[in-house]
Protein backbone atom coordinates (compact mmCIF):
# COMPACT_ATOMS: atom_id res chain seq x y z
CA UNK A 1 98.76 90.00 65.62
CA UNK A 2 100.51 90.78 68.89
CA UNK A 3 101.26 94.07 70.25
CA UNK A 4 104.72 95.38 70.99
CA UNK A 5 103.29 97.34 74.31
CA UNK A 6 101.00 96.38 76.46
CA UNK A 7 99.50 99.58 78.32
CA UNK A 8 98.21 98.54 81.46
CA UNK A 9 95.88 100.42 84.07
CA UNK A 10 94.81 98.22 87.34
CA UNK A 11 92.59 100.78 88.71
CA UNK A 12 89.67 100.91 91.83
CA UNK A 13 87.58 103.65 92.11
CA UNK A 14 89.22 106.15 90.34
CA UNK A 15 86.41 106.81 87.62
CA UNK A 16 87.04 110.73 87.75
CA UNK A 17 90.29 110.19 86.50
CA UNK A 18 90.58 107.27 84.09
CA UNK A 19 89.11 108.98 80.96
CA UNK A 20 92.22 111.42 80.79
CA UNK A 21 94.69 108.13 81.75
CA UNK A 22 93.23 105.99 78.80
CA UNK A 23 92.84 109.36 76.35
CA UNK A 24 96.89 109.86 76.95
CA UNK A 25 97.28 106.64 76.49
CA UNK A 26 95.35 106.23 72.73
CA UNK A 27 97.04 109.37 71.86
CA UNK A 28 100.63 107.86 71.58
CA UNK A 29 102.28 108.57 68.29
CA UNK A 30 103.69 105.02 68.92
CA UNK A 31 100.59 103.07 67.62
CA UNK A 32 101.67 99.47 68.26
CA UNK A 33 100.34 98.69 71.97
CA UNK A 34 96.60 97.35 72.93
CA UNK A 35 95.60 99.24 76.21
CA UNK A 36 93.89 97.15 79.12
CA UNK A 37 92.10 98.65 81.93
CA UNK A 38 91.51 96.00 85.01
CA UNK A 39 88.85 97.17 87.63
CA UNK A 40 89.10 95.44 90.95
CA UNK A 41 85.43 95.83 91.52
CA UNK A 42 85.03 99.11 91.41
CA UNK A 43 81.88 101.05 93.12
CA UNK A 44 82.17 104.08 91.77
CA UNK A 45 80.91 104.63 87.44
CA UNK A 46 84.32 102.84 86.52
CA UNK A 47 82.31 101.01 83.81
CA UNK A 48 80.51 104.21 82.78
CA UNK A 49 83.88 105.76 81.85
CA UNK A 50 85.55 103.00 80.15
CA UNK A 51 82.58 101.70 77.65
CA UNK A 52 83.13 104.41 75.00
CA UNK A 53 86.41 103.57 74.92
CA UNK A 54 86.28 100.29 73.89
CA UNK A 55 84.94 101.10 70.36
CA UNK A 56 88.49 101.44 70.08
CA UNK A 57 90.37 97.85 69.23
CA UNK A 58 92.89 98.13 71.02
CA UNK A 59 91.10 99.13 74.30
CA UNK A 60 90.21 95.52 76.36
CA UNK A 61 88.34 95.83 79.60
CA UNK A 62 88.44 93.44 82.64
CA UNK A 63 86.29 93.70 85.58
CA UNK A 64 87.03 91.70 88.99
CA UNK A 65 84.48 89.67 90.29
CA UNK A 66 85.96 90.43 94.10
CA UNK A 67 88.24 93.15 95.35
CA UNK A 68 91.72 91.43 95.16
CA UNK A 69 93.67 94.72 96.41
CA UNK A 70 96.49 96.76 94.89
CA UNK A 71 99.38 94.62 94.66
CA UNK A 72 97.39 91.68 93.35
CA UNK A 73 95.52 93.68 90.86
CA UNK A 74 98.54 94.81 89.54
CA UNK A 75 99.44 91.15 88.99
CA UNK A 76 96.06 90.44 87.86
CA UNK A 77 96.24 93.31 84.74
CA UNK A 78 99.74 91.20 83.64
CA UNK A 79 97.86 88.03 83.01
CA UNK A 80 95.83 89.83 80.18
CA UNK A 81 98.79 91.15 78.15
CA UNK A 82 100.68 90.26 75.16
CA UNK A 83 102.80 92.52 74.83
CA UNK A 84 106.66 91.82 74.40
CA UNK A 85 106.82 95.62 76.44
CA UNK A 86 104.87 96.45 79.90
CA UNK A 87 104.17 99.79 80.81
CA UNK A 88 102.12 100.28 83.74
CA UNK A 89 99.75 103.32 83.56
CA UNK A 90 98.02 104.25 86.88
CA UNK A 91 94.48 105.54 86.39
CA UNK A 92 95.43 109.28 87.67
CA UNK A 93 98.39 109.53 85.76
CA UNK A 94 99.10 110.78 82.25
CA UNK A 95 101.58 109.83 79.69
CA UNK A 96 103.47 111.93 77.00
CA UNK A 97 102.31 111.38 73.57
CA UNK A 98 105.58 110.38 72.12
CA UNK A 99 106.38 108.18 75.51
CA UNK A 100 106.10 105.08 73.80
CA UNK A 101 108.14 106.09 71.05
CA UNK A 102 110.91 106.88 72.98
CA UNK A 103 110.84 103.46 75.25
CA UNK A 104 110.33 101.18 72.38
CA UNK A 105 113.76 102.04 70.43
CA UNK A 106 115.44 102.32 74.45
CA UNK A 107 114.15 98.10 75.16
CA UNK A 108 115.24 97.12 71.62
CA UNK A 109 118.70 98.71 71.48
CA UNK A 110 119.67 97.45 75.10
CA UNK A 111 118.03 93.97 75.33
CA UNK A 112 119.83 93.61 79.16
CA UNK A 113 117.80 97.14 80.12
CA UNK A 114 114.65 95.48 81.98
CA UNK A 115 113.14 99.19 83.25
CA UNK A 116 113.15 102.66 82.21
């Protein structure tokens, strides 16, 4: 089945950070989204941080085999979702537990609305 939302965090070497970006992000009250991290080669313990998470379903991991830079990361983390929604999640950020649940109803009561 296909997720509404599509969380997605491109993310390079930011290892010290990313297990409190993908922890608000698997705490949403809004429960319909898979959540995919893209590395773009990280050298830091990227993978370290991410592999409990993905005992988690709707937690996917992709890993760059060369450094393709911020801009095309960002594009490369799009190719992996299936989401009808987008919300881009950088790897030091946080979001509100009931942030999804407030987008969601925004998207599907103005179908012309394209960002919030």
């Amino acid at each position: 089945m296909m997720p509404r939302v599509s969380i997605l965090i491109p993310t390079y070497n930011y290892a010290h950070y990313l297990g409190e970006a993908i922890t608000s992000a698997l705490n949403q009250t809004y429960k319909d989204f898979e959540l995919i991290v893209v590395d773009d080669k990280s050298t830091d313990n990227t993978d370290e941080v991410v592999l409990p998470y993905l005992n988690d379903s709707r937690v996917k991991y992709y890993k760059n085999e060369n450094n393709l830079g911020l801009a095309r990361n960002f594009n490369e983390s799009l190719k992996y979702a299936r989401g009808e929604y987008i919300k881009y999640l950088l790897a030091d950020d946080l979001l509100h537990p009931s942030l999804l649940e407030i987008f969601v109803p925004i998207m599907d009561a103005n179908p012309n609305v394209s960002l919030i």
